[in-house]
Each structure stands twice: as C-alpha cells, then as structure tokens.
N, C-alpha and C. Protein backbone atom coordinates (compact mmCIF):
# COMPACT_ATOMS: atom_id res chain seq x y z
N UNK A 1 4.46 -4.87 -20.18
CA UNK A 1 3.37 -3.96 -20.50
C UNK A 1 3.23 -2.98 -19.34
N UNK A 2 3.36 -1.51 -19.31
CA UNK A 2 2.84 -0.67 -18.76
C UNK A 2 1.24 -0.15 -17.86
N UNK A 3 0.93 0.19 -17.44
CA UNK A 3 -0.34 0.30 -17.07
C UNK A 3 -0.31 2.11 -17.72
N UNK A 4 -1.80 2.03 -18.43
CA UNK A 4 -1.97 2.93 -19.59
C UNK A 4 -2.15 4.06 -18.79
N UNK A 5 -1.88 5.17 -19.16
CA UNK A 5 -1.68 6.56 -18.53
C UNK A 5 -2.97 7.49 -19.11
N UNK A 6 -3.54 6.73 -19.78
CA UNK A 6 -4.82 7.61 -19.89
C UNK A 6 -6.24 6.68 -19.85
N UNK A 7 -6.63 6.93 -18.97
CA UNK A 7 -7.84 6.17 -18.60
C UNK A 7 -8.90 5.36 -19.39
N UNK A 8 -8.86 6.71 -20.60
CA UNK A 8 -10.15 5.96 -21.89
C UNK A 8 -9.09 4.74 -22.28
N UNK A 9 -7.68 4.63 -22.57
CA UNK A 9 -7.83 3.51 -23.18
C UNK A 9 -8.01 2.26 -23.10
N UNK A 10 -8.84 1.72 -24.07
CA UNK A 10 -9.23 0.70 -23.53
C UNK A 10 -8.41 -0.25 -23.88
N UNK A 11 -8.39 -1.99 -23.08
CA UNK A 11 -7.61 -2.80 -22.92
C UNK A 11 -8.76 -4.36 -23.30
N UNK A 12 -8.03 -5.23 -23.84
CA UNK A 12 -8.67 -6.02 -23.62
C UNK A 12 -8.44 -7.26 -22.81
N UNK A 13 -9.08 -8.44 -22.61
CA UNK A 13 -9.07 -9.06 -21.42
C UNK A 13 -7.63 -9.67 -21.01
N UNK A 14 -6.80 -10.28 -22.05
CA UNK A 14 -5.75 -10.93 -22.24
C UNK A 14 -4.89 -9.67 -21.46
N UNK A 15 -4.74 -8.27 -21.98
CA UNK A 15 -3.75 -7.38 -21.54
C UNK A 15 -4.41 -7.11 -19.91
N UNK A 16 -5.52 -7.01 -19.85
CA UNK A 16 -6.26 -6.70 -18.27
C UNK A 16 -5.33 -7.57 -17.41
N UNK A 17 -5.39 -9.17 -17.86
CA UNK A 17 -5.06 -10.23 -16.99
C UNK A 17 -3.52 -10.25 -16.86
N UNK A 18 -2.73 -9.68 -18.00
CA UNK A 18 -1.39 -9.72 -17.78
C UNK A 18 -0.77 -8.32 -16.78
N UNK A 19 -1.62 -7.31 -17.02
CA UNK A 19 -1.20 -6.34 -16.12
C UNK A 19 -1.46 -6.84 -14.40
N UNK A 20 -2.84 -7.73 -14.38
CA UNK A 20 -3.21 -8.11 -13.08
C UNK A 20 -1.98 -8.93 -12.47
N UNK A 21 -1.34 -10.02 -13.66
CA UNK A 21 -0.44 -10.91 -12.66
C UNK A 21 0.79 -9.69 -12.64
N UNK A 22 1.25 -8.75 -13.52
CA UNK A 22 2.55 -8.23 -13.37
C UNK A 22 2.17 -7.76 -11.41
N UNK A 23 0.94 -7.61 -11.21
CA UNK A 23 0.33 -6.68 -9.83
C UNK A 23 1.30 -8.03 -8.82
N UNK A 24 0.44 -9.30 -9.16
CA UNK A 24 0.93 -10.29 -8.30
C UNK A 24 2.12 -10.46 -8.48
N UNK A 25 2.97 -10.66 -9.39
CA UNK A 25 4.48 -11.16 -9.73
C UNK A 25 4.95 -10.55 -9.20
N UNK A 26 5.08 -8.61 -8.28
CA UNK A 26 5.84 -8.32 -7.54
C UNK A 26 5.90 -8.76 -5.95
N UNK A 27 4.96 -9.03 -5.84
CA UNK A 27 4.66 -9.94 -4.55
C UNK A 27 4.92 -11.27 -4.29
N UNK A 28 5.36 -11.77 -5.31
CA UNK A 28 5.92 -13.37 -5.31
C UNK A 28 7.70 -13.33 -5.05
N UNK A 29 7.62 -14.52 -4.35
CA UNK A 29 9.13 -14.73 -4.21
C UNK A 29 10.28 -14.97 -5.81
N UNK A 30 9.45 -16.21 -6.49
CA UNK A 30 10.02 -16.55 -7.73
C UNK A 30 8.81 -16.60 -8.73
N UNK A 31 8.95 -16.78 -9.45
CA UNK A 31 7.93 -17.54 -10.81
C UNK A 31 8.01 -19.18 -10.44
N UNK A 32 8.31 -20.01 -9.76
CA UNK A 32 8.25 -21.23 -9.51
C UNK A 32 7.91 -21.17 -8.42
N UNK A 33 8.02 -20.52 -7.39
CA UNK A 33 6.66 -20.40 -6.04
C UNK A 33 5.72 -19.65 -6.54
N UNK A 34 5.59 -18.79 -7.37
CA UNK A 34 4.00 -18.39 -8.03
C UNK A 34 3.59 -19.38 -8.22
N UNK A 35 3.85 -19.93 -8.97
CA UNK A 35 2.88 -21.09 -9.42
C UNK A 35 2.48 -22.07 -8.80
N UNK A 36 3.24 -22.46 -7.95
CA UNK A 36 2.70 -23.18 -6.56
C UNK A 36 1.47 -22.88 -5.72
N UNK A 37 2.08 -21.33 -5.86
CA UNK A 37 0.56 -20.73 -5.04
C UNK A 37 -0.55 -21.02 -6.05
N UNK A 38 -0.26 -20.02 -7.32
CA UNK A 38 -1.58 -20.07 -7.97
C UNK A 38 -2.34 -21.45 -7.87
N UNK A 39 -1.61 -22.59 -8.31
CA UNK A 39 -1.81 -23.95 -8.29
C UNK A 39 -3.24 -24.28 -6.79
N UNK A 40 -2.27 -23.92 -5.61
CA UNK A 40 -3.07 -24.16 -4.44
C UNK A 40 -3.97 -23.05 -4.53
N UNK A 41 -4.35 -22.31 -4.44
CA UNK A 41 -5.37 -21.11 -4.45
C UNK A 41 -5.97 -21.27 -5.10
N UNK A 42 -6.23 -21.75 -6.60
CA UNK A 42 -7.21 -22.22 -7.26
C UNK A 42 -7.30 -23.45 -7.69
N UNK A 43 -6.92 -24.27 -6.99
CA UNK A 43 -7.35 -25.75 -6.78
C UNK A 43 -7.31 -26.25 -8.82
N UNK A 44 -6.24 -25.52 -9.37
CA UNK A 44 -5.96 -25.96 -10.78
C UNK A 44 -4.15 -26.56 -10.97
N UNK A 45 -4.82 -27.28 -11.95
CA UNK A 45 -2.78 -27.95 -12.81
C UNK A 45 -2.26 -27.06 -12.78
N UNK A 46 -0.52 -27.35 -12.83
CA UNK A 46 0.25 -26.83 -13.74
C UNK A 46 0.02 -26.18 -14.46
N UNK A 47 -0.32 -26.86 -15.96
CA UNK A 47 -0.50 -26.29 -16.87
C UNK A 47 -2.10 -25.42 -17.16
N UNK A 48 -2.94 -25.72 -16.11
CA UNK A 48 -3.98 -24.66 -16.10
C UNK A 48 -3.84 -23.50 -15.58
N UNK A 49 -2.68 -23.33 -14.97
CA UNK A 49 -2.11 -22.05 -14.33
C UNK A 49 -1.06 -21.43 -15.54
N UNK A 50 0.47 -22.39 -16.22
CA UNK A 50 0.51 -21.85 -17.36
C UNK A 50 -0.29 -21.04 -18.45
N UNK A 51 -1.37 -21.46 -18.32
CA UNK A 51 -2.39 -21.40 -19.36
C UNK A 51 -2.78 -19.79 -19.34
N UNK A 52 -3.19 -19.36 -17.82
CA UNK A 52 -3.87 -18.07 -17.74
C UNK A 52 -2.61 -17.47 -17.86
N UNK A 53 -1.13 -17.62 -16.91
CA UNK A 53 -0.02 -16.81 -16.97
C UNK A 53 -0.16 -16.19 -18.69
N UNK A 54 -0.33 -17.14 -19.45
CA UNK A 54 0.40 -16.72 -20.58
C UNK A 54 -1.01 -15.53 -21.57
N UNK A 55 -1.99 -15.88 -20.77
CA UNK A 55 -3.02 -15.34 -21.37
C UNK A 55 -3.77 -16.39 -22.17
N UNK A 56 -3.70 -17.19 -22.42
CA UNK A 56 -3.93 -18.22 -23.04
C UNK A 56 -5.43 -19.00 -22.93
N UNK A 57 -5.57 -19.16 -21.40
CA UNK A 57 -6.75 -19.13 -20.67
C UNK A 57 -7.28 -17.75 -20.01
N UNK A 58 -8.39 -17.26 -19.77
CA UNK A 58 -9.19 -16.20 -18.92
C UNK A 58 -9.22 -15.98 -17.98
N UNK A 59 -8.59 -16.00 -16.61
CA UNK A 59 -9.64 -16.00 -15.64
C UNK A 59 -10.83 -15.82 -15.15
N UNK A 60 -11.68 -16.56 -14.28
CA UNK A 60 -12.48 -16.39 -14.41
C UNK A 60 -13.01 -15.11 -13.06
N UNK A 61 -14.04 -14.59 -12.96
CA UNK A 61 -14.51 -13.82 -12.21
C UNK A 61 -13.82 -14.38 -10.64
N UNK A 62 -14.26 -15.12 -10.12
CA UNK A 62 -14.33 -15.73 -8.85
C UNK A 62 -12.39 -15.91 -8.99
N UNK A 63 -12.01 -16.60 -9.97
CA UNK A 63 -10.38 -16.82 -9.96
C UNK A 63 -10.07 -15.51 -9.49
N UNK A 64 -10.21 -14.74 -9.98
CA UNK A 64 -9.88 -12.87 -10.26
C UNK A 64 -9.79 -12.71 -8.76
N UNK A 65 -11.13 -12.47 -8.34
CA UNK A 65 -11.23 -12.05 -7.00
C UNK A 65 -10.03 -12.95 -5.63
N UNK A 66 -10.24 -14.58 -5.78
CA UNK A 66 -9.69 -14.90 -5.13
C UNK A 66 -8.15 -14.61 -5.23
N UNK A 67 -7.62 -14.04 -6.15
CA UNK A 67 -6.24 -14.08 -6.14
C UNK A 67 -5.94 -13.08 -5.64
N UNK A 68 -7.26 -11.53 -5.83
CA UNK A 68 -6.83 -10.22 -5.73
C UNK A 68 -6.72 -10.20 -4.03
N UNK A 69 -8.11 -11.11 -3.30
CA UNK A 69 -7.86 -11.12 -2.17
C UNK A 69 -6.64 -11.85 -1.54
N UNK A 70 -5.75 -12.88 -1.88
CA UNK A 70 -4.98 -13.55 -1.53
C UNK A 70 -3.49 -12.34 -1.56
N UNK A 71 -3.57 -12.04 -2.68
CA UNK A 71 -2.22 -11.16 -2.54
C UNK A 71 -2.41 -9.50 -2.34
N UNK A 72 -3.54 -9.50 -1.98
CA UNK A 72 -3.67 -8.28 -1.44
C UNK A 72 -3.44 -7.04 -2.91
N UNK A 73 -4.91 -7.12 -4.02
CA UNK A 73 -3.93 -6.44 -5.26
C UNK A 73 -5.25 -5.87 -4.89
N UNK A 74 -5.49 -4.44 -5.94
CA UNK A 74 -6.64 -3.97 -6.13
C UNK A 74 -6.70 -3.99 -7.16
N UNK A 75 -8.37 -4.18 -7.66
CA UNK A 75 -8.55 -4.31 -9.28
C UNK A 75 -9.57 -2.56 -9.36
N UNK A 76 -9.35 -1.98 -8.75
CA UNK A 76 -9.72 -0.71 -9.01
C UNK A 76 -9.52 0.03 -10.22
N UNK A 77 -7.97 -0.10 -10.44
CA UNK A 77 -7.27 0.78 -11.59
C UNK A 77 -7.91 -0.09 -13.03
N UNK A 78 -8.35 -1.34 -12.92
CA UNK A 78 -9.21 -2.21 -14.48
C UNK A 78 -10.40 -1.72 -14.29
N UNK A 79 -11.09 -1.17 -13.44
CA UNK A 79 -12.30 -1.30 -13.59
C UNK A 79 -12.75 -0.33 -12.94
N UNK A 80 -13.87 0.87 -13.90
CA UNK A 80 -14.33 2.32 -13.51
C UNK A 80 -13.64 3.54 -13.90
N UNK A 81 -14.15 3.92 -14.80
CA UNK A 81 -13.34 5.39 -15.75
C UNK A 81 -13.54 6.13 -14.53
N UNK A 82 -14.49 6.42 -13.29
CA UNK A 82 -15.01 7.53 -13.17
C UNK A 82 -14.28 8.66 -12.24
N UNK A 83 -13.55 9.83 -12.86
CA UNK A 83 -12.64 10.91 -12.53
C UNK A 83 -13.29 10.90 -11.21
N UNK A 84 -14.45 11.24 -10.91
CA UNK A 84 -14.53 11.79 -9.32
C UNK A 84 -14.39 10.57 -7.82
N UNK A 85 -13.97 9.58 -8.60
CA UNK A 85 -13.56 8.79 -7.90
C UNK A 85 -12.35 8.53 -7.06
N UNK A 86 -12.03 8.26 -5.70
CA UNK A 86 -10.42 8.11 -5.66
C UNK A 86 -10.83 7.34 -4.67
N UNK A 87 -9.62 6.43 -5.14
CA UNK A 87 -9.56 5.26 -3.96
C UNK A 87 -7.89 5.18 -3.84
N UNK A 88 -7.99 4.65 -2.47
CA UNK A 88 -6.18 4.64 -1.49
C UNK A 88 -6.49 3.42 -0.42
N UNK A 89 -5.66 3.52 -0.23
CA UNK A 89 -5.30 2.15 0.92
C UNK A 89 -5.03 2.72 2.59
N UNK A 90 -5.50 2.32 3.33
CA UNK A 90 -5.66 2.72 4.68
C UNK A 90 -5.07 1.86 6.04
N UNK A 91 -4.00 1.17 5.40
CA UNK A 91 -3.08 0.43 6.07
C UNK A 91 -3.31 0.04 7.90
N UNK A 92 -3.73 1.30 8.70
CA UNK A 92 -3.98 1.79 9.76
C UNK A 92 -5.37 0.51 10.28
N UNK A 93 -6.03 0.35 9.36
CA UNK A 93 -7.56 -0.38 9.69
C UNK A 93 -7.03 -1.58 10.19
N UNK A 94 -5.83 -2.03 9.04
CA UNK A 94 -5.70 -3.68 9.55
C UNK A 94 -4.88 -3.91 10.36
N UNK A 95 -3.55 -2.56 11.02
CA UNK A 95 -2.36 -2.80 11.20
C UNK A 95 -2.46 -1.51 12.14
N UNK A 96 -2.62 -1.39 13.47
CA UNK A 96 -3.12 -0.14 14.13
C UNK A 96 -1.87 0.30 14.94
N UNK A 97 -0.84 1.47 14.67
CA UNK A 97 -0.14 2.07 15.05
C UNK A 97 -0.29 1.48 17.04
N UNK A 98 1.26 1.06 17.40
CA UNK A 98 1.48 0.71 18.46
C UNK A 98 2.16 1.42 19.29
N UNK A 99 2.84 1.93 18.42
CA UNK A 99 4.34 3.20 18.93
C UNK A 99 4.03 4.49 18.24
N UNK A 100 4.84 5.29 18.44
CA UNK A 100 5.46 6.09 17.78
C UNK A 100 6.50 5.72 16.63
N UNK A 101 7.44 4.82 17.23
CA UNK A 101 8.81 4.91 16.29
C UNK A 101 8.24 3.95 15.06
N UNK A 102 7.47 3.22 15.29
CA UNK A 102 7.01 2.49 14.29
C UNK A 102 6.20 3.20 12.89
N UNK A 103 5.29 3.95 13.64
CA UNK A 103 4.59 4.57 13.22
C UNK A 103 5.92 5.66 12.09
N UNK A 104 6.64 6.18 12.36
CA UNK A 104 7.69 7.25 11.98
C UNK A 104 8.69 6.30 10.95
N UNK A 105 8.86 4.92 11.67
CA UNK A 105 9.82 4.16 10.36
C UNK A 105 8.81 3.94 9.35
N UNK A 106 7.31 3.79 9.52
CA UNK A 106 6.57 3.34 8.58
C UNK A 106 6.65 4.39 7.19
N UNK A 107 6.46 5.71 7.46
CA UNK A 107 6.63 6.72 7.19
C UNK A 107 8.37 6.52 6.89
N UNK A 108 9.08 6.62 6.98
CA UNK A 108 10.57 6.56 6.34
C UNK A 108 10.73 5.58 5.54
N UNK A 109 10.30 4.61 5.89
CA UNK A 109 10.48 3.86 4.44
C UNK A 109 9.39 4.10 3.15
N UNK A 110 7.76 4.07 3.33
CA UNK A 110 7.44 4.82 2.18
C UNK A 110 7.96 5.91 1.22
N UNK A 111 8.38 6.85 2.46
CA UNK A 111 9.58 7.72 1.53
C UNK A 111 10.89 7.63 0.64
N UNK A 112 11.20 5.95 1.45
CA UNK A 112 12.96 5.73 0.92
C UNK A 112 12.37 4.99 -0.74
N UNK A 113 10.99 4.38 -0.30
CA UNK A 113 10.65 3.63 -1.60
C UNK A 113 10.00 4.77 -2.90
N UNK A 114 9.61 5.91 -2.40
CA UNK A 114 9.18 6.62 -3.55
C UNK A 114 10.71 7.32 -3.97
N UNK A 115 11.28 7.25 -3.65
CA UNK A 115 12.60 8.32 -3.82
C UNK A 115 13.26 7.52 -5.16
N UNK A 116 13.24 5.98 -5.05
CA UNK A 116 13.50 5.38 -5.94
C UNK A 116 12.93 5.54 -7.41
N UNK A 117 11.67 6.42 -7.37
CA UNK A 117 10.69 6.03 -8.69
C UNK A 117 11.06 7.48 -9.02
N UNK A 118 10.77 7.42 -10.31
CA UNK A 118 11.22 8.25 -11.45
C UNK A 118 9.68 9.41 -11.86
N UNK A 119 9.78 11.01 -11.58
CA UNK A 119 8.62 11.18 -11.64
C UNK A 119 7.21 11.29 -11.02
N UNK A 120 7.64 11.37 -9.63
CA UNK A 120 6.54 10.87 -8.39
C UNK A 120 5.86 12.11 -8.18
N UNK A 121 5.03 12.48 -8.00
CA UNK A 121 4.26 13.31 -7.47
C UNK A 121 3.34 12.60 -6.58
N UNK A 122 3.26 14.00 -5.03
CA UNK A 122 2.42 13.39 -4.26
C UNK A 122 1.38 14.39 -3.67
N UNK A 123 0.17 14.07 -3.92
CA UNK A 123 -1.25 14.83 -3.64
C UNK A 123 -1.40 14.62 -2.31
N UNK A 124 -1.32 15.59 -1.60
CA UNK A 124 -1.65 15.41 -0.10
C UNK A 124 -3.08 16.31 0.17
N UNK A 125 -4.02 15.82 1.05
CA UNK A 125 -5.08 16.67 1.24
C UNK A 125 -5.19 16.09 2.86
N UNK A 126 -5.46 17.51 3.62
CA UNK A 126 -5.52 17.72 4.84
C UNK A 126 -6.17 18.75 5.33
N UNK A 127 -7.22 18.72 6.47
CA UNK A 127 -7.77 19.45 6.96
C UNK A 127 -6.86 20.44 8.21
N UNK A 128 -5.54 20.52 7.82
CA UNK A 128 -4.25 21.08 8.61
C UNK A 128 -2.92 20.69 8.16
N UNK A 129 -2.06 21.70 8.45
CA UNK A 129 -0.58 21.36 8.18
C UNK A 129 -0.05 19.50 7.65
N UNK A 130 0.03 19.94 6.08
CA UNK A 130 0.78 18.66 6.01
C UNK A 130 1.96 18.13 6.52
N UNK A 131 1.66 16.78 7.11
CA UNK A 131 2.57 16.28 7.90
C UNK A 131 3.68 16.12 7.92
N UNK A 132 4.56 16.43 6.63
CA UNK A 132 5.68 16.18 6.44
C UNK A 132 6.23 17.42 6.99
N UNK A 133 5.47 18.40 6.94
CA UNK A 133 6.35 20.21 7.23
C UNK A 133 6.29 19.83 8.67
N UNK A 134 5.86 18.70 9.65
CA UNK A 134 5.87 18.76 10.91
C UNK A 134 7.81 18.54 11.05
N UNK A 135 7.76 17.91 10.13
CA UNK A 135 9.64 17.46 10.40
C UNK A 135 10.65 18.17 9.92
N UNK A 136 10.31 19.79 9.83
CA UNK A 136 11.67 20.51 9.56
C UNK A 136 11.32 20.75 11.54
N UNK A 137 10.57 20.79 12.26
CA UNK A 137 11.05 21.17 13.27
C UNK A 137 10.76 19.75 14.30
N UNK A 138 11.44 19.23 14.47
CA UNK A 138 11.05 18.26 16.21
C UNK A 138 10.65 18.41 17.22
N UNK A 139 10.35 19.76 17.70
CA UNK A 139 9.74 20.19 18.76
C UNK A 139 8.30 19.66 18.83
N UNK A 140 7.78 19.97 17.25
CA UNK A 140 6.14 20.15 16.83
C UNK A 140 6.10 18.90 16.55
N UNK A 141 7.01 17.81 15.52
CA UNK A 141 6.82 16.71 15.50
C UNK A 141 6.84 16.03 16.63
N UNK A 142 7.28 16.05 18.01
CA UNK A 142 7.09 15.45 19.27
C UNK A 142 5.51 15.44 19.42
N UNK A 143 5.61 16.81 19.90
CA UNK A 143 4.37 17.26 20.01
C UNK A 143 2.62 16.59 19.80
N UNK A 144 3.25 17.08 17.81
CA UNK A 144 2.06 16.26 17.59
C UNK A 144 1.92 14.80 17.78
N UNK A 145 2.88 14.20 17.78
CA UNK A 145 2.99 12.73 18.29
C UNK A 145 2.58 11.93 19.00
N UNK A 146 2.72 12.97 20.28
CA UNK A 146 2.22 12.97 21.69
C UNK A 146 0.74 13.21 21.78
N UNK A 147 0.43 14.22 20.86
CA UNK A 147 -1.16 14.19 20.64
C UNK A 147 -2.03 13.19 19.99
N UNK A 148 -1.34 12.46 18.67
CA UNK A 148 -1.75 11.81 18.28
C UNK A 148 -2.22 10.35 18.92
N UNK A 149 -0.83 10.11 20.16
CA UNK A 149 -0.56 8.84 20.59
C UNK A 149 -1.68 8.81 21.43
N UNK A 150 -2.26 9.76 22.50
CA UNK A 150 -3.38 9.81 23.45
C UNK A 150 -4.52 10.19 22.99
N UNK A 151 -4.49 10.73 21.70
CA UNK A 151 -5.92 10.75 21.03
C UNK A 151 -6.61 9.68 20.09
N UNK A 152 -5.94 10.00 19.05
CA UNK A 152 -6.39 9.14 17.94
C UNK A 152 -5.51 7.34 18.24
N UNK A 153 -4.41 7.66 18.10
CA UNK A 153 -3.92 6.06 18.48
C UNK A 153 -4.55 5.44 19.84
N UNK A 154 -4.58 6.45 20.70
CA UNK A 154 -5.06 5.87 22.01
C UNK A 154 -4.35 4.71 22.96
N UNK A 155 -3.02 5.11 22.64
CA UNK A 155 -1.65 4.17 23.40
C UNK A 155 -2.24 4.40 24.82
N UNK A 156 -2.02 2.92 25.41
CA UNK A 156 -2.26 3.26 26.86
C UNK A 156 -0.74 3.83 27.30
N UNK A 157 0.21 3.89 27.13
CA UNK A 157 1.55 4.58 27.66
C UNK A 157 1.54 5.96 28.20
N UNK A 158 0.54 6.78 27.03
CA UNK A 158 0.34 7.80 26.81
C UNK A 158 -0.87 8.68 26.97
N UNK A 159 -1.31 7.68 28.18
CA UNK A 159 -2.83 8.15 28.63
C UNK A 159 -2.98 9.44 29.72
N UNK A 160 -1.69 8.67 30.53
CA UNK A 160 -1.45 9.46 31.60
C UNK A 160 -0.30 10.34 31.56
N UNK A 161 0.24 10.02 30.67
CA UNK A 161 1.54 11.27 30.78
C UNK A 161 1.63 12.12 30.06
N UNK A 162 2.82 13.12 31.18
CA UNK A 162 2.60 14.59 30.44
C UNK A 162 3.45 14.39 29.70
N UNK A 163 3.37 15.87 28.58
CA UNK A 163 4.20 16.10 27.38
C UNK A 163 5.77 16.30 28.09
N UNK A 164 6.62 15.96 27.27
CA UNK A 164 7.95 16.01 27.63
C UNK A 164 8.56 15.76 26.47
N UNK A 165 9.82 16.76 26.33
CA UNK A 165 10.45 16.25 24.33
C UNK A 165 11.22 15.09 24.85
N UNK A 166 11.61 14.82 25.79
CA UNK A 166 13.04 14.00 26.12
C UNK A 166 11.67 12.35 26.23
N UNK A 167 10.51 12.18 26.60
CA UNK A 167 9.91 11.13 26.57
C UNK A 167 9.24 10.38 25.40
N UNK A 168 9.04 10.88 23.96
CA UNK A 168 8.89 11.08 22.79
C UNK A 168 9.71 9.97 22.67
N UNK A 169 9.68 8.46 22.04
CA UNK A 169 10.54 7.63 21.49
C UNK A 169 10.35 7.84 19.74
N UNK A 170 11.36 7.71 18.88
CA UNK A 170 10.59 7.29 17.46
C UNK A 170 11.02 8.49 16.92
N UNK A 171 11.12 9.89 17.81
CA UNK A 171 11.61 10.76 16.68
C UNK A 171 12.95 10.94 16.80
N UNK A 172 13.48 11.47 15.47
CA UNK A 172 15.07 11.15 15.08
C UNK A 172 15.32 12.71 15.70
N UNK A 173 16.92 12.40 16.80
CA UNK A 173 17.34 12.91 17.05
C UNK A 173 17.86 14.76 16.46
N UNK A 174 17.94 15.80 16.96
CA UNK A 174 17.98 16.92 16.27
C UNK A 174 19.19 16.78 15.67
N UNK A 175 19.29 17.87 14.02
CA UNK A 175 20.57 18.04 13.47
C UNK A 175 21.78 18.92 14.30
C-alpha cells in the first residue's frame, strides 16, 4: 500500500496501521527480528503481535505511540489535514555536528539516497543563499564552514583560528 497523495483521502484504521508498520518494517533488520522487538516492546505473544501485523488486531493508542517512539517513526503524515502546517526533522538537536567532514558526508549521503528515488523534488527555504550553490565554488564552501564551525556549531578547534582554505578538513578537494 502506498501512502495517499492527496490528503482528503481518507483511510481507515486497518490501512492507517499497515502503512504505520510498512514506516517500521524499513527499519527492521528481518520480519523475524520485528517481531521479537514488537513482542518485547509491548510486553505481547507471538501471535498478539501477528494479530496487529496483519491488521487483524488494532493497536492501541499507547501501543502506537510506544512503537512510534521506539523506532523513531512520525505519525504526523496519519494525523492533521492542516495545509499550513509543516513539519521536518531536525537531526542536529539530538546529534550535534562535531566536524566539518562529518557534517559534509552527512549531507552526501542524503543526497546519494534521494538520487535513488524517482520524482524528488526539494523545497528549500532560507533566509540566504541555498546551501547547495555554496558547492559549485570551495573557496565559499570553506569559508562558510569556517563560519559556521565558530559560530553556530561552536567547535572548540575553531575558536581561535584564523581562516585558512588549506585548514578546512571535510571539504572535497577542487576539480
């Protein structure tokens, strides 16, 4: 099952709950360690975990939540028509940029993984130059790097030192 491309339509609970585990099933190793987990995480059988997989059983509110928090899913996209809404993920809160180069592979692989999908469009909103146009030139991508690292990241490496392109770790070498 797809996740519906137009917001009004509505779904009912059985399809809600199967789109929710397809959320978890990419995050699982197998379908036989899913169920292990589910099993331990909600303190239910086997077959009471069969039961919801198949739709069969409901989850319940509290099940819902604990699983969404366990595997890290959002139930945003089931729940709330409302257009002026937008919600995103802010990775940065839990996981606080250490480097540069890290920071820059983090960023290369999001990219290597959208390149794969069919159809992607990406909405960028910025109060300045989107970040990606920083990388037709490396001078500016140093740069801002270097700004970022003593401002906003607040690297102690980079408290005291001056700008220099050759001290910059993380950005990829010029063409």
């Amino acid at each position: 099952m797809e996740y519906p491309t137009e917001p009004s339509i509505a779904l009912n609970e059985v399809q809600l709950q199967q789109l929710f585990f397809q959320q978890i099933r990419r995050k699982a190793k197998s379908e036989k360690v899913l169920v292990k987990e589910l099993m331990e995480i909600l303190g239910l059988g086997k077959s009471a975990i069969y039961r919801r997989l198949s739709g069969e059983s409901i989850l319940s509110m509290g099940e819902t939540f604990k699983l969404a928090e366990h595997y890290d899913c959002s139930l945003d996209q089931f729940i709330g028509k409302d257009k002026a809404r937008v919600c995103f993920d802010f990775p940065v809160l839990n996981n606080p940029i250490t480097d540069v180069k890290t920071f820059m592979a983090g960023i290369e692989s999001d990219m290597g993984r959208v390149t794969q999908l069919a159809q992607v469009s990406i909405d960028f909103i910025s109060r300045e130059i989107p970040l990606f146009h920083y990388f037709n030139f490396p001078e500016l991508t140093a740069f801002k790097t270097y700004i970022w690292s003593r401002t906003i990241w607040r690297l102690p490496a980079y408290q005291e030192r001056q700008f220099s392109l050759k001290k910059i770790k993380g950005i990829k070498p010029y063409h």
